[in-house]
Protein backbone atom coordinates (compact mmCIF):
# COMPACT_ATOMS: atom_id res chain seq x y z
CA UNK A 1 24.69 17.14 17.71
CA UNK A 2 23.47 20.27 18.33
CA UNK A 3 19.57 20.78 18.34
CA UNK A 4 20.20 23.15 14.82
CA UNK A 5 21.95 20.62 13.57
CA UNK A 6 19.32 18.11 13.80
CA UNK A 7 16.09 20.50 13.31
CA UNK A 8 18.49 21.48 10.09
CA UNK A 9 18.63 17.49 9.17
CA UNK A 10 14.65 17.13 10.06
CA UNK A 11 13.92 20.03 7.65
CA UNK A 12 15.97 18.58 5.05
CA UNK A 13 14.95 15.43 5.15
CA UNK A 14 11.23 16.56 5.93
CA UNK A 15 10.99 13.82 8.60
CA UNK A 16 10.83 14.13 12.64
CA UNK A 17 13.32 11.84 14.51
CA UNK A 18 12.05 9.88 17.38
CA UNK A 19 12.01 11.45 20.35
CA UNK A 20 14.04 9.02 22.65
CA UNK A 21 16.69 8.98 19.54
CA UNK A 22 16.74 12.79 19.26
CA UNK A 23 17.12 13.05 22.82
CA UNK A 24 20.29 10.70 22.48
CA UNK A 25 21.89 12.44 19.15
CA UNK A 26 21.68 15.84 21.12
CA UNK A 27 22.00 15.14 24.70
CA UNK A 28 24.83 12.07 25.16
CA UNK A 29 26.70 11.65 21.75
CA UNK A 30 26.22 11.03 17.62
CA UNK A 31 27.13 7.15 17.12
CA UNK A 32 29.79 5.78 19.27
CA UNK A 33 29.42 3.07 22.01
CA UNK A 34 26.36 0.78 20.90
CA UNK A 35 25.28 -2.54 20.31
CA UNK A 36 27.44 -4.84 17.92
CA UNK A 37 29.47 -2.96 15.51
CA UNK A 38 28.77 0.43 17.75
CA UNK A 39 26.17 3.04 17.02
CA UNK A 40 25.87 4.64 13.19
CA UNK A 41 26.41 8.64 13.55
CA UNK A 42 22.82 9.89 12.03
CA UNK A 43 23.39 10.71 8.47
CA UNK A 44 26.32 7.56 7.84
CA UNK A 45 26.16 4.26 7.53
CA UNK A 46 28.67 1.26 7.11
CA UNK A 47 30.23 0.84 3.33
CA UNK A 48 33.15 -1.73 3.42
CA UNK A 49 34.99 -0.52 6.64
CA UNK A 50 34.21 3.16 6.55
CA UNK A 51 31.22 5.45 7.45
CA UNK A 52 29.60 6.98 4.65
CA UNK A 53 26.65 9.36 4.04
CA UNK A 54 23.66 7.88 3.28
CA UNK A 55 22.54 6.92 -0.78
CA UNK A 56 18.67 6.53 -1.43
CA UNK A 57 18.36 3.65 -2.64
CA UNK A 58 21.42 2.10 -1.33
CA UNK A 59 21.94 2.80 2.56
CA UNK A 60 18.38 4.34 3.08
CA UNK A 61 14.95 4.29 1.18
CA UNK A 62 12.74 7.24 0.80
CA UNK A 63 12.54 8.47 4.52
CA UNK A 64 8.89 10.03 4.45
CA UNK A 65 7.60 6.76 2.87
CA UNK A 66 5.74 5.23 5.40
CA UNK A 67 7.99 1.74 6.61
CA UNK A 68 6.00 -0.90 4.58
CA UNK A 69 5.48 -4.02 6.91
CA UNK A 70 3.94 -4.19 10.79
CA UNK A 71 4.92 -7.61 10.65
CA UNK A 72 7.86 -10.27 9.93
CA UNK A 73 8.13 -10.65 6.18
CA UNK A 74 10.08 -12.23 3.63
CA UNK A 75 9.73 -13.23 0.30
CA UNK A 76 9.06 -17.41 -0.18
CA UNK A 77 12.42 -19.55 -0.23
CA UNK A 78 11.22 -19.91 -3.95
CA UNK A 79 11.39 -16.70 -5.15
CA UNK A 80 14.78 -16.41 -3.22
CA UNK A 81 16.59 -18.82 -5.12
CA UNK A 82 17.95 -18.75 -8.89
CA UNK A 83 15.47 -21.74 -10.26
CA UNK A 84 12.83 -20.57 -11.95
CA UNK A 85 14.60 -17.41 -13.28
CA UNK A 86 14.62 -16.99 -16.80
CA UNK A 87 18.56 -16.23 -16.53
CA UNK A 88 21.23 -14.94 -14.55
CA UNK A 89 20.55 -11.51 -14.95
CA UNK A 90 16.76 -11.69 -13.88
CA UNK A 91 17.53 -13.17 -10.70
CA UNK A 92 19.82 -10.77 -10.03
CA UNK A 93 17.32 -8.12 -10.67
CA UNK A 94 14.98 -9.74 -8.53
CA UNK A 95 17.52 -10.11 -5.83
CA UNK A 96 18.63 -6.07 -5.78
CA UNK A 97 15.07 -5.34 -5.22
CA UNK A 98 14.90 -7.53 -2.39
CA UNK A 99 18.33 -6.25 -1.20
CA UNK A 100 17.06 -2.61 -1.44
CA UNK A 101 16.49 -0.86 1.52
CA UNK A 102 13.05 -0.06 3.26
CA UNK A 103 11.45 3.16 3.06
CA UNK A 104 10.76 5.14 6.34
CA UNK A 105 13.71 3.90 8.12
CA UNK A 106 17.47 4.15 8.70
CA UNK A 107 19.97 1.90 9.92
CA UNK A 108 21.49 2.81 13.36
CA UNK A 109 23.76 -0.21 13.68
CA UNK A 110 25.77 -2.97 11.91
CA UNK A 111 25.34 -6.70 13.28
CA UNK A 112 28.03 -8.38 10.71
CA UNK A 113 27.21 -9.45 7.52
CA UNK A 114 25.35 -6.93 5.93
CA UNK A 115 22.72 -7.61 8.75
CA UNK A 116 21.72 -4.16 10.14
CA UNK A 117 19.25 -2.88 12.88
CA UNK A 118 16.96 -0.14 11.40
CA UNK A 119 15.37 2.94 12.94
CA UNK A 120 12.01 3.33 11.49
CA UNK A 121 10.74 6.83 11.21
CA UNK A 122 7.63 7.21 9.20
CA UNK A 123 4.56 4.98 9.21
CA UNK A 124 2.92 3.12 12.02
CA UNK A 125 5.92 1.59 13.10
CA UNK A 126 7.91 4.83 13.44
CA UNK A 127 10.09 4.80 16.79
CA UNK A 128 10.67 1.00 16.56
CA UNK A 129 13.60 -0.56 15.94
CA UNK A 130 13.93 -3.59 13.27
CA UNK A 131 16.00 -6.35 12.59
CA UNK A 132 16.99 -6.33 8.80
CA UNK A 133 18.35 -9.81 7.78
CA UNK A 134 18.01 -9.92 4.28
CA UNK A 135 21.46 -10.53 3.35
CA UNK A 136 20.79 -13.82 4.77
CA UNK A 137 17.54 -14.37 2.85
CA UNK A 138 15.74 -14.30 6.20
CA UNK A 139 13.89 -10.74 5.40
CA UNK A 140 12.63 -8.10 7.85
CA UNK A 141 11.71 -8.30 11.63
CA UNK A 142 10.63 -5.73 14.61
CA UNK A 143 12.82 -6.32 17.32
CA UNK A 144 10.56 -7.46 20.85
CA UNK A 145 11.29 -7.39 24.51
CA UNK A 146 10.49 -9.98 26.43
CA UNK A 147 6.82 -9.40 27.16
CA UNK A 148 6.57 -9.27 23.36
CA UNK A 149 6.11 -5.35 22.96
CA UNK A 150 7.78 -3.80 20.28
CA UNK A 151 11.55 -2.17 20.90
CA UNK A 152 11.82 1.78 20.84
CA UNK A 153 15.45 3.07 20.58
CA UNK A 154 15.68 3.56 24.25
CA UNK A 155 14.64 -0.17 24.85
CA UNK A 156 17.43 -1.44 22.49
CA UNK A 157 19.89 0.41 23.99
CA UNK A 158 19.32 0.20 27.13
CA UNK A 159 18.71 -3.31 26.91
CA UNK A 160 22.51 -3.16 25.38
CA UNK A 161 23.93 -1.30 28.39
CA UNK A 162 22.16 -3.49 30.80
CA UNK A 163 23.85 -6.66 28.81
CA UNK A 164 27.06 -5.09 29.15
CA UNK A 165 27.05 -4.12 32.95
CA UNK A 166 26.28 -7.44 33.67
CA UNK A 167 29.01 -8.75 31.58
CA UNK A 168 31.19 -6.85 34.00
CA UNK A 169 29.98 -7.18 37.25
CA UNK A 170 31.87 -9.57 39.45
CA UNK A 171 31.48 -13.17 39.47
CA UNK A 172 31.19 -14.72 43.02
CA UNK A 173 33.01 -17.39 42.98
């Protein structure tokens, strides 16, 4: 993207991108070649098979919202489940909310499954990446290196590339 096109998408979107991700977007290439399902172009997101602008409320939250958690979270198995629910309906209720996507972030990538890793852009946590596995009830979680410090988007893919070049690299036999 070209540095317009992105000061044109923070002005919309009244938000500033993470520097290591900007750098990315502008300097090497828009989505592509990433971890798991390949890197999101910034503005789309999966639907079904095919890229689609983002939806608040559906692929994205409110972006200037500060991200709401600093730690793992989930809701308790309870509350996950349809006992207890006065019907059908109210579960499912319950369920979309759970379902709906966190404010101050976007996803960047698609794991499988509805599970996506999210950019987070506003809040304390902006410039981390997270680990969004509530379509298998298992909720919300920043994504750590080794040492335990929280991933930027140059740590995750990096990390990726690294994974991958050793993948290729000869095997003595």
């Amino acid at each position: 993207m070209s540095d317009t096109e992105v000061k044109d998408f923070e002005q919309r979107t009244r938000i500033r991108l993470p520097l290591d991700y900007r750098a990315f977007i502008t300097e090497l290439g828009n989505g592509g070649a990433g971890p798991y399902s390949d890197l999101f172009p910034l503005g789309l997101s999966d639907s079904g098979y095919d890229l689609t602008p983002w939806k608040e409320g559906v692929a994205v939250g409110d972006l200037r919202a500060p991200f709401p958690y600093v730690e793992r979270w989930n809701w308790p198995p309870a509350r996950l489940t349809p006992q207890g629910y006065e019907s059908q309906a109210e579960y499912e209720s319950v369920i979309d909310q759970y379902w709906a996507p966190p404010d101050g972030a976007f996803p960047i990538c698609h794991r499988g499954c509805a599970l996506r890793d999210l950019l987070v852009v506003s809040g304390p946590e902006a410039g981390h990446v997270w680990y969004d596995r509530s379509a298998e009830f298992e909720g919300i979680e920043p994504i750590v290196a080794q040492d335990g410090s929280r991933v930027t988007f140059a740590d995750w893919y990096m990390a990726w590339i690294t994974d991958a070049l050793r993948e290729l690299a000869p095997r003595a036999s």
